[in-house]
N, C-alpha and C. Protein backbone atom coordinates (compact mmCIF):
# COMPACT_ATOMS: atom_id res chain seq x y z
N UNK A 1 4.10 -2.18 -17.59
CA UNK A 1 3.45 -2.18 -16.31
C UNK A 1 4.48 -2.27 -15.20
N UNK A 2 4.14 -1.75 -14.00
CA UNK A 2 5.18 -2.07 -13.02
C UNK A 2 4.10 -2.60 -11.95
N UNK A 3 4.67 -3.20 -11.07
CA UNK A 3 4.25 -3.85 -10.06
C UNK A 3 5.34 -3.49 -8.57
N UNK A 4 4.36 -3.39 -7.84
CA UNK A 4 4.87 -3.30 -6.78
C UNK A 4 4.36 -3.62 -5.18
N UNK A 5 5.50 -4.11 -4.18
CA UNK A 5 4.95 -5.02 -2.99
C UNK A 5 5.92 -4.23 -2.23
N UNK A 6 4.40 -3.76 -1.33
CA UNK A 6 5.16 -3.07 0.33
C UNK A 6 5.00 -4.06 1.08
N UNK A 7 5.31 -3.90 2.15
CA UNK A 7 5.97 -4.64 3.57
C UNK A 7 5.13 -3.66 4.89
N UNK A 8 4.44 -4.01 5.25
CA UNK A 8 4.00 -2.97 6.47
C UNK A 8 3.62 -3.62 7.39
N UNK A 9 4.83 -3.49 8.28
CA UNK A 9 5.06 -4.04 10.08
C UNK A 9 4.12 -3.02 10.71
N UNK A 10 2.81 -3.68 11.54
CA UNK A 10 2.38 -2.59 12.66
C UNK A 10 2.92 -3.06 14.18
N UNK A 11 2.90 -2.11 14.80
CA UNK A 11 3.53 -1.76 16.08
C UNK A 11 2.31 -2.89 17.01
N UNK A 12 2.94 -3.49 17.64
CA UNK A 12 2.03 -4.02 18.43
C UNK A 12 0.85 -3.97 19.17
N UNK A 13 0.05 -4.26 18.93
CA UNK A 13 -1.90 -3.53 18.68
C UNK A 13 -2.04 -2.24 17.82
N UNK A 14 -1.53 -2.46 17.49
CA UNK A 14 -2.24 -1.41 15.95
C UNK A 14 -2.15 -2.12 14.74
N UNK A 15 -2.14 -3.65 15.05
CA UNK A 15 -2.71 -4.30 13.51
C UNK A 15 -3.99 -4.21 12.93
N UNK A 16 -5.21 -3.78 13.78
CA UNK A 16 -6.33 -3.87 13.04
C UNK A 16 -6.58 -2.21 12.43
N UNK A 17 -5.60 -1.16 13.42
CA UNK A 17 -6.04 0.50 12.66
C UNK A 17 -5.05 0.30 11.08
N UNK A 18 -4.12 -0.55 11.20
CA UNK A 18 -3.15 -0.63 10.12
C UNK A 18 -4.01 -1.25 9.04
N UNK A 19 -4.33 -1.98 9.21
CA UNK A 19 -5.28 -3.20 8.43
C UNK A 19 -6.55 -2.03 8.30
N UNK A 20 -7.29 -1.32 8.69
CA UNK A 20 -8.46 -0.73 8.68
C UNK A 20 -7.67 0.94 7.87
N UNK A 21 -6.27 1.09 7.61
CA UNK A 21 -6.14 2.26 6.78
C UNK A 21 -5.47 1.66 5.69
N UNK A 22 -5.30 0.86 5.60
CA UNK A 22 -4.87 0.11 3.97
C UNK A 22 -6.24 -0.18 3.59
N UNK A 23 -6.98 -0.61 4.16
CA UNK A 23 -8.95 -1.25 3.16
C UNK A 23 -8.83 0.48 2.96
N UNK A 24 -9.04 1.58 3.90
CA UNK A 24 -9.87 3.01 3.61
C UNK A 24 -9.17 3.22 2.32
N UNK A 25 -7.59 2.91 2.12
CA UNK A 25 -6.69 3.53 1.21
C UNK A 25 -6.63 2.79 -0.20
N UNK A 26 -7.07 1.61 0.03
CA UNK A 26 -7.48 1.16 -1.25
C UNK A 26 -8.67 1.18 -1.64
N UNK A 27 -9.89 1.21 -1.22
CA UNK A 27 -10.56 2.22 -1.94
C UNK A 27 -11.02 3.07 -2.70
N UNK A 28 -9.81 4.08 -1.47
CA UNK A 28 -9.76 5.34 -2.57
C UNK A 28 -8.92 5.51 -3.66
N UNK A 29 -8.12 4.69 -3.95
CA UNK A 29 -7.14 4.19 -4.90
C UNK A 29 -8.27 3.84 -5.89
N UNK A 30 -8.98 2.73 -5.69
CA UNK A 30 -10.00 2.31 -6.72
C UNK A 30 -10.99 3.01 -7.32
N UNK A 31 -10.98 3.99 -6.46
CA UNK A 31 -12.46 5.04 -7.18
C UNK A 31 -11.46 5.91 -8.05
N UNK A 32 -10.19 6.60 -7.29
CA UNK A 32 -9.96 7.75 -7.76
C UNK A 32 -8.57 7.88 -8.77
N UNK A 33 -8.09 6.60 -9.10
CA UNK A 33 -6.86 6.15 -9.63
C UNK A 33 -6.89 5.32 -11.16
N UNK A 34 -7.17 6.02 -12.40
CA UNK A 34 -7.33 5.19 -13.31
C UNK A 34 -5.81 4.49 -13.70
N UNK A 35 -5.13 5.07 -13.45
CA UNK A 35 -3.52 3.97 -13.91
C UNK A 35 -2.90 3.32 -12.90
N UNK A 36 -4.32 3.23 -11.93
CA UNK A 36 -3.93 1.79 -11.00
C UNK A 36 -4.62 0.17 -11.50
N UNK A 37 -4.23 -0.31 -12.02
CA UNK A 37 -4.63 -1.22 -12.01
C UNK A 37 -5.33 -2.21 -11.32
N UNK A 38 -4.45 -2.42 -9.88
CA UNK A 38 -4.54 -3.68 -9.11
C UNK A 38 -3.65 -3.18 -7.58
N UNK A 39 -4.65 -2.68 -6.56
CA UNK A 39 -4.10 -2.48 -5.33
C UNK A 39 -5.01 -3.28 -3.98
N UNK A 40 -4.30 -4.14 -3.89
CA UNK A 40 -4.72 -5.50 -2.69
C UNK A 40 -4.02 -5.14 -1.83
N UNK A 41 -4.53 -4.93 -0.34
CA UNK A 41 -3.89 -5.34 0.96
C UNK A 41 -4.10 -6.27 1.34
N UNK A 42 -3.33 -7.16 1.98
CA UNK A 42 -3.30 -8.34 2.48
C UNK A 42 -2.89 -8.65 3.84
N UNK A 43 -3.11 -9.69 4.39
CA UNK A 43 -2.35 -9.66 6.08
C UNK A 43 -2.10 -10.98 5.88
N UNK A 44 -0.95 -11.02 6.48
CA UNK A 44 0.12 -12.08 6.59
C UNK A 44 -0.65 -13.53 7.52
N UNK A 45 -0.76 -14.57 7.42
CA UNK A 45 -1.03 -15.62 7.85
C UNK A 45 -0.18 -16.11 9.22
N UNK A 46 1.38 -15.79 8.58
CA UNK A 46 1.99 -16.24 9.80
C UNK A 46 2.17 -15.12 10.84
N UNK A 47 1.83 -14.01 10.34
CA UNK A 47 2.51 -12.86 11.30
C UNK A 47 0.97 -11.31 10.94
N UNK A 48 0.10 -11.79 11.95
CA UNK A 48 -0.96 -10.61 11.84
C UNK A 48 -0.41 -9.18 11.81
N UNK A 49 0.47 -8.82 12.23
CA UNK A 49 1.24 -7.54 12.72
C UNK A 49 2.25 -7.34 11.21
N UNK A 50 1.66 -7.97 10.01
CA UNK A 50 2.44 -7.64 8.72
C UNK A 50 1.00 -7.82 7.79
N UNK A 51 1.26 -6.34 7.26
CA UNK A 51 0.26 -6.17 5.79
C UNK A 51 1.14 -6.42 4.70
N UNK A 52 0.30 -6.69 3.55
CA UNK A 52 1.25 -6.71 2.55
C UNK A 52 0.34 -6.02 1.24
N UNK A 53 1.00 -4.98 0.76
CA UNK A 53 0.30 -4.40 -0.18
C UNK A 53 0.46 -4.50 -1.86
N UNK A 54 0.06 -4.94 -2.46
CA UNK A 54 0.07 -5.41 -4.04
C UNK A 54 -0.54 -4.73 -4.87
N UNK A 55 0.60 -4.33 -5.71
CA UNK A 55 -0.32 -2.53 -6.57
C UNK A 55 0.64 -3.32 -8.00
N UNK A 56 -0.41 -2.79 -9.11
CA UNK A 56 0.03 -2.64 -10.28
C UNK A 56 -0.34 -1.27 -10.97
N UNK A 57 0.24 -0.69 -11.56
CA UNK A 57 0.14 0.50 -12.52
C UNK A 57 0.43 0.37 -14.05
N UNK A 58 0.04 0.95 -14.54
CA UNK A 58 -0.11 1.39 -16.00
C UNK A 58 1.39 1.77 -16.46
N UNK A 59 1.89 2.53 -15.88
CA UNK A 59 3.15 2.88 -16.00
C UNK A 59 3.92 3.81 -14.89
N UNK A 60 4.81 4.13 -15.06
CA UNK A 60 6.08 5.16 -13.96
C UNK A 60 4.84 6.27 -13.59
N UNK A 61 4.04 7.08 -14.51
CA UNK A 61 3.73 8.05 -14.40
C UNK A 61 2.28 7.92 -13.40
N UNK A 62 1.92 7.07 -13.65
CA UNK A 62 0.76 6.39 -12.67
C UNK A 62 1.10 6.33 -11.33
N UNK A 63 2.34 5.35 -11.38
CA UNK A 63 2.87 5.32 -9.81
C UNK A 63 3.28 6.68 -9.08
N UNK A 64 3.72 7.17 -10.04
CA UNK A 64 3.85 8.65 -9.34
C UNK A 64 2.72 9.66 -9.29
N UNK A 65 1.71 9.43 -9.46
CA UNK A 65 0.62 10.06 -9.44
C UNK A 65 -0.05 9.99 -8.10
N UNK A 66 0.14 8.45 -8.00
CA UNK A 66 -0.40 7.42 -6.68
C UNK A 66 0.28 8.15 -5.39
N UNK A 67 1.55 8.33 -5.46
CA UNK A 67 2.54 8.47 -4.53
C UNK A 67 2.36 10.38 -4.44
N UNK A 68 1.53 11.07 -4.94
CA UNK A 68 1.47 12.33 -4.94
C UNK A 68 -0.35 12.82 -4.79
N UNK A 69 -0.69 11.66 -4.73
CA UNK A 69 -2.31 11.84 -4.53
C UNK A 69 -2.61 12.08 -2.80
N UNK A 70 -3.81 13.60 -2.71
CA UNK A 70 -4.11 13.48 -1.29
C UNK A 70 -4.52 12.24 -0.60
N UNK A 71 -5.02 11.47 -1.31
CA UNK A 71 -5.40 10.13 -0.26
C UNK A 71 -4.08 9.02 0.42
N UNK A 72 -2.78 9.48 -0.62
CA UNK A 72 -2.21 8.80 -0.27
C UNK A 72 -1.44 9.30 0.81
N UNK A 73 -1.43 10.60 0.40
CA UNK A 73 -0.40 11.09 2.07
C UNK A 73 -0.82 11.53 3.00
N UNK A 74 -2.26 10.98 3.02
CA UNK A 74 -2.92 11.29 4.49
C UNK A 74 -2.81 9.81 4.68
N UNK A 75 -2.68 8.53 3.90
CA UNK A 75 -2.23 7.29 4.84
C UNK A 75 -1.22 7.23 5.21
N UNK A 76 -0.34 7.84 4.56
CA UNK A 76 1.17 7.84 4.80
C UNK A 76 1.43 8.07 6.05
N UNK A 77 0.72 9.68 6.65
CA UNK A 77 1.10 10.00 7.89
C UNK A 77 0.17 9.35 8.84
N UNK A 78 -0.94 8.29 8.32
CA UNK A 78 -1.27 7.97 9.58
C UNK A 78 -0.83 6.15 9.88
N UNK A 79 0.39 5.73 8.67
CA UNK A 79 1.18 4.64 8.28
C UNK A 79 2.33 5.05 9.62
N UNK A 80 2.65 6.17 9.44
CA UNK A 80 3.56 6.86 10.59
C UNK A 80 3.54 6.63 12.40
N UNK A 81 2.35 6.44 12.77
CA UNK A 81 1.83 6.63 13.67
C UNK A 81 1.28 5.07 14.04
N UNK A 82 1.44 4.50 13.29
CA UNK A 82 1.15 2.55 13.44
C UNK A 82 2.59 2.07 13.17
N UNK A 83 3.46 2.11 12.17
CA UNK A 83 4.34 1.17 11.90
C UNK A 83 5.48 1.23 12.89
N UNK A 84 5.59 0.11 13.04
CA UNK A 84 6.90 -0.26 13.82
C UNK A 84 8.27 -0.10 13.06
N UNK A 85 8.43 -0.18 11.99
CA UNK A 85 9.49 0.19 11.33
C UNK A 85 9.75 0.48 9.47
N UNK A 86 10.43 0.85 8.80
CA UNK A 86 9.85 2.11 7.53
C UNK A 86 9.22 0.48 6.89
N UNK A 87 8.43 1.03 5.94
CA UNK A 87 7.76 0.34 4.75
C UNK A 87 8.59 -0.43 3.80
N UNK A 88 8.91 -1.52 3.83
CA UNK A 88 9.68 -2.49 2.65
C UNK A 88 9.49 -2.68 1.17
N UNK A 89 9.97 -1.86 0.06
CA UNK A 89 9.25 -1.56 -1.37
C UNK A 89 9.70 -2.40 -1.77
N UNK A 90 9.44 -3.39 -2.85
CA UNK A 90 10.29 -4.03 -3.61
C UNK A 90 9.64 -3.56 -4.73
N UNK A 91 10.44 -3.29 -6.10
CA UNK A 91 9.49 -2.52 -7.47
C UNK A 91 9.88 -3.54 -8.40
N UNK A 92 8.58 -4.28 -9.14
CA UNK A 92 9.06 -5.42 -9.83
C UNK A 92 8.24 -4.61 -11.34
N UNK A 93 8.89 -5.73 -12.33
CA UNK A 93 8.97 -5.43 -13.73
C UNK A 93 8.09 -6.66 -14.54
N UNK A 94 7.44 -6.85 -14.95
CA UNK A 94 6.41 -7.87 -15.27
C UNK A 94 7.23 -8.59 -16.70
N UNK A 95 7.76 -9.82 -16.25
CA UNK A 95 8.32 -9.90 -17.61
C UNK A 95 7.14 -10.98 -18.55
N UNK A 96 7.79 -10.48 -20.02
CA UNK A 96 6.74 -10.78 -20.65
C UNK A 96 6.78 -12.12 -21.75
């Protein structure tokens, strides 16, 4: 399994369109993504103007499926147009 946590800074007042295209985008992750496991957006407590996104997959080939799916790169470009600065990946390894 891999796991993985983005970082998504929105630009100042565009925390709630940021926050309102991560819910649309997970979603569609959940209906249309069987080797997703587990994709949570979250918003930061100390800092509203930070999402935090929590995805698990099945494997490499999943995540790259995710990362090549139309739903995802129509958030992407509208991730473009809110974030204040690029997306923070960290790609973790589930040890067992």
């Amino acid at each position: 399994m891999i796991t993985l946590v983005a970082k998504l800074k929105a630009q100042p007042g565009k925390e709630t369109l940021l926050a309102e295209a991560c819910s649309l985008l997970a979603e569609e992750v959940k209906q249309k993504e069987e080797g997703c496991i587990m994709y949570l957006p979250h918003v930061s407590i100390k800092d509203p103007t930070e999402i935090i996104l929590v995805e698990k997959y099945t494997d490499r080939d999943a995540l790259n499926n995710h990362s090549q799916s139309a739903h995802y790169k129509l958030a992407a470009g509208k991730f473009k147009e809110l974030l204040a600065e690029p997306v923070d990946i960290q790609m973790l390894k589930e040890i067992k």
